[in-house]
N, C-alpha and C. Protein backbone atom coordinates (compact mmCIF):
# COMPACT_ATOMS: atom_id res chain seq x y z
N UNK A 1 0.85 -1.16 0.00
CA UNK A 1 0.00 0.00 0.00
C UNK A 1 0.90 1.24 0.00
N UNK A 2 0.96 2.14 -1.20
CA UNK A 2 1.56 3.11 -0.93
C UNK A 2 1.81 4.27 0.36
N UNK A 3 3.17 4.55 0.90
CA UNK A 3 2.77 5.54 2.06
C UNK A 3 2.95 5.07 3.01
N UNK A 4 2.73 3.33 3.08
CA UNK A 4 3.09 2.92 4.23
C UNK A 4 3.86 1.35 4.11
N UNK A 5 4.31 0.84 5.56
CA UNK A 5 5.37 -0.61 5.22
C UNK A 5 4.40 -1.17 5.40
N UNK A 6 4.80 -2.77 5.58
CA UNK A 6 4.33 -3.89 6.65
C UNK A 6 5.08 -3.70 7.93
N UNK A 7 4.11 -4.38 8.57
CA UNK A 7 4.55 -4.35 10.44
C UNK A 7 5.50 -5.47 9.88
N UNK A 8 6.14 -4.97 11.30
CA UNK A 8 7.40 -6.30 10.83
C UNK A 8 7.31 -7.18 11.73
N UNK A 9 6.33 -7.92 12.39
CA UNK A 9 5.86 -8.80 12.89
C UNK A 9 4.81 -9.11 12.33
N UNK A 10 4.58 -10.26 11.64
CA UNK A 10 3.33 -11.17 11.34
C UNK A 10 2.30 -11.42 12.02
N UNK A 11 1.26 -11.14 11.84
CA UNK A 11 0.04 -11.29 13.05
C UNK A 11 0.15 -12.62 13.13
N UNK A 12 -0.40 -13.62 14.09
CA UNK A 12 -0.11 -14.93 14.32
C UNK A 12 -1.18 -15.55 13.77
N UNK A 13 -0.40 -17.23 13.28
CA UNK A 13 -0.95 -17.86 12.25
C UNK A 13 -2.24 -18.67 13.33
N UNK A 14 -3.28 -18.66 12.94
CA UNK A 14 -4.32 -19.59 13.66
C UNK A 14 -5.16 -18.72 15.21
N UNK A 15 -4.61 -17.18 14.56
CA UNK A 15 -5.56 -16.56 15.79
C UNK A 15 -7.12 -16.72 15.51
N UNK A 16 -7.63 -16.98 16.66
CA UNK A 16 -9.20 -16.68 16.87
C UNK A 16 -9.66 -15.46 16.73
N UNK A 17 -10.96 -15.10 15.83
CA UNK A 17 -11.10 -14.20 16.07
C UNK A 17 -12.86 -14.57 16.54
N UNK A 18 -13.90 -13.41 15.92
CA UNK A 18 -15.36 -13.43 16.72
C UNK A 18 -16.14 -14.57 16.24
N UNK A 19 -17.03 -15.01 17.09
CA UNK A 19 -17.75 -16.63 16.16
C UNK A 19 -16.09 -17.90 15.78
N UNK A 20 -15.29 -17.45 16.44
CA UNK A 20 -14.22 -18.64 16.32
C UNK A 20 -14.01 -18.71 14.78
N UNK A 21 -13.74 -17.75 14.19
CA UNK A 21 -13.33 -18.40 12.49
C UNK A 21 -11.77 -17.78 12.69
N UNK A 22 -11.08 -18.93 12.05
CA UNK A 22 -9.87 -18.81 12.11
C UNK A 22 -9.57 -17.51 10.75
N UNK A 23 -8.57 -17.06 10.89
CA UNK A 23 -7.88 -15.92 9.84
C UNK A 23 -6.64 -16.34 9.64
N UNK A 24 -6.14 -15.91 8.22
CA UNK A 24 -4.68 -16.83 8.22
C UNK A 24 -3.75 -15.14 8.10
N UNK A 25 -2.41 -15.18 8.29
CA UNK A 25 -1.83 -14.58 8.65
C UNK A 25 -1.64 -13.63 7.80
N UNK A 26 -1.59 -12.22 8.08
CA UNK A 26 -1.48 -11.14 7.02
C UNK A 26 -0.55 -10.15 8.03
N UNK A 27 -0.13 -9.34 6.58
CA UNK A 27 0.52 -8.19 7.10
C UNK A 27 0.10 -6.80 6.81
N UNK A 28 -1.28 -6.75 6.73
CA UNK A 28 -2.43 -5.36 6.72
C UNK A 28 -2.50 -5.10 7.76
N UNK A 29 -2.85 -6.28 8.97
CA UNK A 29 -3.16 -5.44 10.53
C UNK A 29 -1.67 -4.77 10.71
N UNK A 30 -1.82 -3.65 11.39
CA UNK A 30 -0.29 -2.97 11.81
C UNK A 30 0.41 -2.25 10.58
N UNK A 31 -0.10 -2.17 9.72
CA UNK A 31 0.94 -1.68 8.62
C UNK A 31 1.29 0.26 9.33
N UNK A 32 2.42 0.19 8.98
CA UNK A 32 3.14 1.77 9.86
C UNK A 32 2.97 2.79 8.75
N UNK A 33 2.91 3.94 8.26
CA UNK A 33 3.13 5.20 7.61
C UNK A 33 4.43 5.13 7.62
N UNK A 34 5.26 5.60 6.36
CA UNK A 34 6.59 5.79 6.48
C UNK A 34 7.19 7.13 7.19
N UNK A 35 6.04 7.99 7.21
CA UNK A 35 6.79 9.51 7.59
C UNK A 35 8.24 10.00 6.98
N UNK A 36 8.00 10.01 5.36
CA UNK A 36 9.43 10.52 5.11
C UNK A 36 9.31 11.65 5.34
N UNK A 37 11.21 12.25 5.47
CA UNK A 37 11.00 13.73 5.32
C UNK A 37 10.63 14.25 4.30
N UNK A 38 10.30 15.47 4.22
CA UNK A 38 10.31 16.13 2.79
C UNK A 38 11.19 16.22 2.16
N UNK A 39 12.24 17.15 3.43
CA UNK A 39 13.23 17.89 2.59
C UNK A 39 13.83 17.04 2.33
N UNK A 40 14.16 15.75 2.84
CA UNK A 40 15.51 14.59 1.87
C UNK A 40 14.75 13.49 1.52
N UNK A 41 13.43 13.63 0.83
CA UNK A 41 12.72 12.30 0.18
C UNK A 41 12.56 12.74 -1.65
N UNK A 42 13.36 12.09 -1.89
CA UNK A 42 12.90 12.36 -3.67
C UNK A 42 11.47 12.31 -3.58
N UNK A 43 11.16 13.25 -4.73
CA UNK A 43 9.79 13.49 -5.36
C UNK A 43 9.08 12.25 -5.94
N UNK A 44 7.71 11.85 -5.95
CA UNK A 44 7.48 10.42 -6.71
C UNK A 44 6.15 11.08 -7.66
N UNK A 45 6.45 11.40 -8.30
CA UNK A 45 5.67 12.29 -9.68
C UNK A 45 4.63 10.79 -9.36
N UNK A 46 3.18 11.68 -9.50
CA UNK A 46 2.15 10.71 -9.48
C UNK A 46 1.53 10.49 -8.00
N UNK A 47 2.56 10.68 -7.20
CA UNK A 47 1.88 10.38 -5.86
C UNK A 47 1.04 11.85 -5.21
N UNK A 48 -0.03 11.58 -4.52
CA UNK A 48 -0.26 12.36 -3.82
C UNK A 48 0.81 13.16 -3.08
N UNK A 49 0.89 14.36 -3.17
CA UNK A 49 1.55 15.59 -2.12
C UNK A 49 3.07 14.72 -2.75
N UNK A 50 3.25 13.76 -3.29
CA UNK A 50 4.96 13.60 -3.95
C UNK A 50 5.83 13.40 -3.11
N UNK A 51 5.12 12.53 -1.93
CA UNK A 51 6.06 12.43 -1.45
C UNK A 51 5.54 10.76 -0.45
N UNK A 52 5.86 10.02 0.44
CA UNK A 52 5.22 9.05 1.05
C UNK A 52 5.69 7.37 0.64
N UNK A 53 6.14 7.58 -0.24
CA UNK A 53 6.74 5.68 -0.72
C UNK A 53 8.06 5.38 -0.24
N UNK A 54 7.81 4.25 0.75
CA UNK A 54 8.90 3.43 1.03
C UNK A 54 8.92 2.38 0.47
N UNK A 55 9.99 1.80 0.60
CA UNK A 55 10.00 0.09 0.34
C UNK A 55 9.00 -0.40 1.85
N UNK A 56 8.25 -1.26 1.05
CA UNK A 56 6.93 -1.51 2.36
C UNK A 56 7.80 -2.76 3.26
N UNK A 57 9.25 -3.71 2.85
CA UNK A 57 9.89 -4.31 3.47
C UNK A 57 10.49 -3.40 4.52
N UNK A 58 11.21 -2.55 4.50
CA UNK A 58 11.98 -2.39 5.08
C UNK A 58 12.08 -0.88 5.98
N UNK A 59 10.98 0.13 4.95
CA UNK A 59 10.33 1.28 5.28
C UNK A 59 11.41 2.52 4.94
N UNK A 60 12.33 1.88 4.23
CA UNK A 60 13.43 2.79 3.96
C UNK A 60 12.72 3.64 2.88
N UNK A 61 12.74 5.28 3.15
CA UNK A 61 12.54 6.38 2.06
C UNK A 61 13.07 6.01 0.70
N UNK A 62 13.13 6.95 -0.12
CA UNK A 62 14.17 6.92 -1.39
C UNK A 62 14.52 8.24 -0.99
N UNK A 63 15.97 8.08 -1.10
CA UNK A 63 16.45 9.82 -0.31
C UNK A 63 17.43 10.39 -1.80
N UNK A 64 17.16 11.75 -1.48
CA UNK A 64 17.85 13.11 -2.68
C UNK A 64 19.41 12.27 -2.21
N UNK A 65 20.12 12.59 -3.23
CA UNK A 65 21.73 12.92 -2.92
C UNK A 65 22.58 13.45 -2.01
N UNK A 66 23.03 12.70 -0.91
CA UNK A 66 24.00 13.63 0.12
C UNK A 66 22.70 13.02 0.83
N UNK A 67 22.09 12.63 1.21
CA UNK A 67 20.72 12.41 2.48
C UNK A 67 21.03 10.67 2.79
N UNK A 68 21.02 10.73 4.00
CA UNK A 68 20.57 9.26 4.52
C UNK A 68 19.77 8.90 5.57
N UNK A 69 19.13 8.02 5.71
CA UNK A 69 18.45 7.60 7.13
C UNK A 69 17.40 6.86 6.55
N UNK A 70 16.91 6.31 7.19
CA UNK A 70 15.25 5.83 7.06
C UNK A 70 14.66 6.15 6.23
N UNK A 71 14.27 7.38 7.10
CA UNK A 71 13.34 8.47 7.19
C UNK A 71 13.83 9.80 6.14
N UNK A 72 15.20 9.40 5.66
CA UNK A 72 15.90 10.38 4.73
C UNK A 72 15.48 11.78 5.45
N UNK A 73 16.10 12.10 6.75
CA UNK A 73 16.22 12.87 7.40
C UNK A 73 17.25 13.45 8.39
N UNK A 74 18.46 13.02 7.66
CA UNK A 74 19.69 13.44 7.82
C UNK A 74 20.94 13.29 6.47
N UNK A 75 21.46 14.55 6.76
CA UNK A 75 22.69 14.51 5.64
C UNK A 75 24.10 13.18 6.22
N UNK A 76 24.42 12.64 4.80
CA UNK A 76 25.33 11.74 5.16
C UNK A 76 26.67 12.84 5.31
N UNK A 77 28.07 11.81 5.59
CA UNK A 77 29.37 12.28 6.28
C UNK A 77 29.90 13.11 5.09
N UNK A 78 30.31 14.32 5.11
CA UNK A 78 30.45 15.19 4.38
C UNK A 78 29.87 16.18 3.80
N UNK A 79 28.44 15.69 3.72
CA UNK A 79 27.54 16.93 3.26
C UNK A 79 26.93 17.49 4.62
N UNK A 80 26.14 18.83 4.61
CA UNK A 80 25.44 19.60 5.73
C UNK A 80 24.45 20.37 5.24
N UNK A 81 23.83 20.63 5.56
CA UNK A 81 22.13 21.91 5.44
C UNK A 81 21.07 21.17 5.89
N UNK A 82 20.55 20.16 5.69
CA UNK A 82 19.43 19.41 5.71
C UNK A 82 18.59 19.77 7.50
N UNK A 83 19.74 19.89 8.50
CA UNK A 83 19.61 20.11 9.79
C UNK A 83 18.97 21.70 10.07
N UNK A 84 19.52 21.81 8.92
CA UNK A 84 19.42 23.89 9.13
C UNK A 84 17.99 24.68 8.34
N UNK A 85 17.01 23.33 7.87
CA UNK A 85 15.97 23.63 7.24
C UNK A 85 16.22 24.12 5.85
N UNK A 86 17.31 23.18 5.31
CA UNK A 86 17.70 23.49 3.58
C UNK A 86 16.72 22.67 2.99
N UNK A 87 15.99 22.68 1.89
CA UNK A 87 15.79 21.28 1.20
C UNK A 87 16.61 20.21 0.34
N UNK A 88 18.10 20.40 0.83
CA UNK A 88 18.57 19.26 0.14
C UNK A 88 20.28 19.58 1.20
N UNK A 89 20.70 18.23 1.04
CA UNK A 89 22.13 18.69 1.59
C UNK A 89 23.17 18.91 0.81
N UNK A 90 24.33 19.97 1.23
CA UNK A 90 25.51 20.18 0.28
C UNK A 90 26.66 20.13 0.44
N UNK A 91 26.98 19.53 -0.24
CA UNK A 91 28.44 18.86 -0.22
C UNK A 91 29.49 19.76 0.59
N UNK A 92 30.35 19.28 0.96
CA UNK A 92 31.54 20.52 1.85
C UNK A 92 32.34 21.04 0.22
N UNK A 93 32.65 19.88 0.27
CA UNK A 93 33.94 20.58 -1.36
C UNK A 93 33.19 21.03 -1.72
N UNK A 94 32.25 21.19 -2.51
CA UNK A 94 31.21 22.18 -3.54
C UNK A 94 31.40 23.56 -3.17
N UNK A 95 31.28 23.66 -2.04
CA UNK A 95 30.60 24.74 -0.52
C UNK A 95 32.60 25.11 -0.84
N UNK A 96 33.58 24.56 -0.31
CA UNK A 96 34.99 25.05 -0.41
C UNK A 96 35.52 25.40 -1.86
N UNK A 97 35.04 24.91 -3.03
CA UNK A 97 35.27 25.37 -4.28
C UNK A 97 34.63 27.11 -4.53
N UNK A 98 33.41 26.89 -4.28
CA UNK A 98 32.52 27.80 -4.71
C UNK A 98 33.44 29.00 -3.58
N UNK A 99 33.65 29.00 -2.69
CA UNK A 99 34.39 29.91 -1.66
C UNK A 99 35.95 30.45 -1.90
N UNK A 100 36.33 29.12 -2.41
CA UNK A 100 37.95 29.89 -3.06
C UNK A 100 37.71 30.23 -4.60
N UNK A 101 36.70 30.57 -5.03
CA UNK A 101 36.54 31.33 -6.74
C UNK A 101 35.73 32.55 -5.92
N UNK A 102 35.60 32.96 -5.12
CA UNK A 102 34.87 33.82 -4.53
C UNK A 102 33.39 34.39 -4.53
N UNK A 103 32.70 32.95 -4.42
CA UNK A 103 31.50 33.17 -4.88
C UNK A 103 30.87 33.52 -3.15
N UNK A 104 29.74 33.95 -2.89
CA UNK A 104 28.84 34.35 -1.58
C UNK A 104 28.24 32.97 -1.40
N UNK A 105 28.16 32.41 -0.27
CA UNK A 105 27.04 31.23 0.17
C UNK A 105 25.59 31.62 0.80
């Protein structure tokens, strides 16, 4: 289901439920929302608001460039902004090039 994983526990095989009819095991009860971030979740053209698809295994985002986590809500080792309310993170060298040609950040 888009937007959200599977629980990562299996509801159990041979639970009772009302009138005693057995149900066989699914992974709909419990399914979680991924809560990606915005600012470090690639866009998914087509989706509502463009944003919300994980892998439903594992609940991992699809994260922009320079972003890692889950939740693609942190910049990986070397890049920075994402913390500082940027929408994307940027590289240090980029950021030290652009500074020794004397450009403004």
């Amino acid at each position: 289901m888009p937007g959200y994983r599977r629980n990562v526990k299996k509801a159990e095989e041979g639970t009772l439920v009302e009138g005693s009819v057995e149900v066989e095991t699914t992974y709909a009860r419990g399914c979680q929302p991924c809560y990606c971030d915005p600012r470090g979740t690639l866009a998914m053209p087509g989706v509502k608001g463009g944003l919300g698809i994980c892998n439903e295994e594992t609940g991992q985002c699809p994260c922009k460039p320079g972003v890692t986590g889950l939740r693609c809500d942190r910049c990986r080792d070397g890049f920075y902004g994402l913390e500082s309310g940027k929408v994307h993170c940027l590289n240090f060298s980029s950021l030290l090039a652009r500074l020794g040609n004397g450009d403004k950040y």
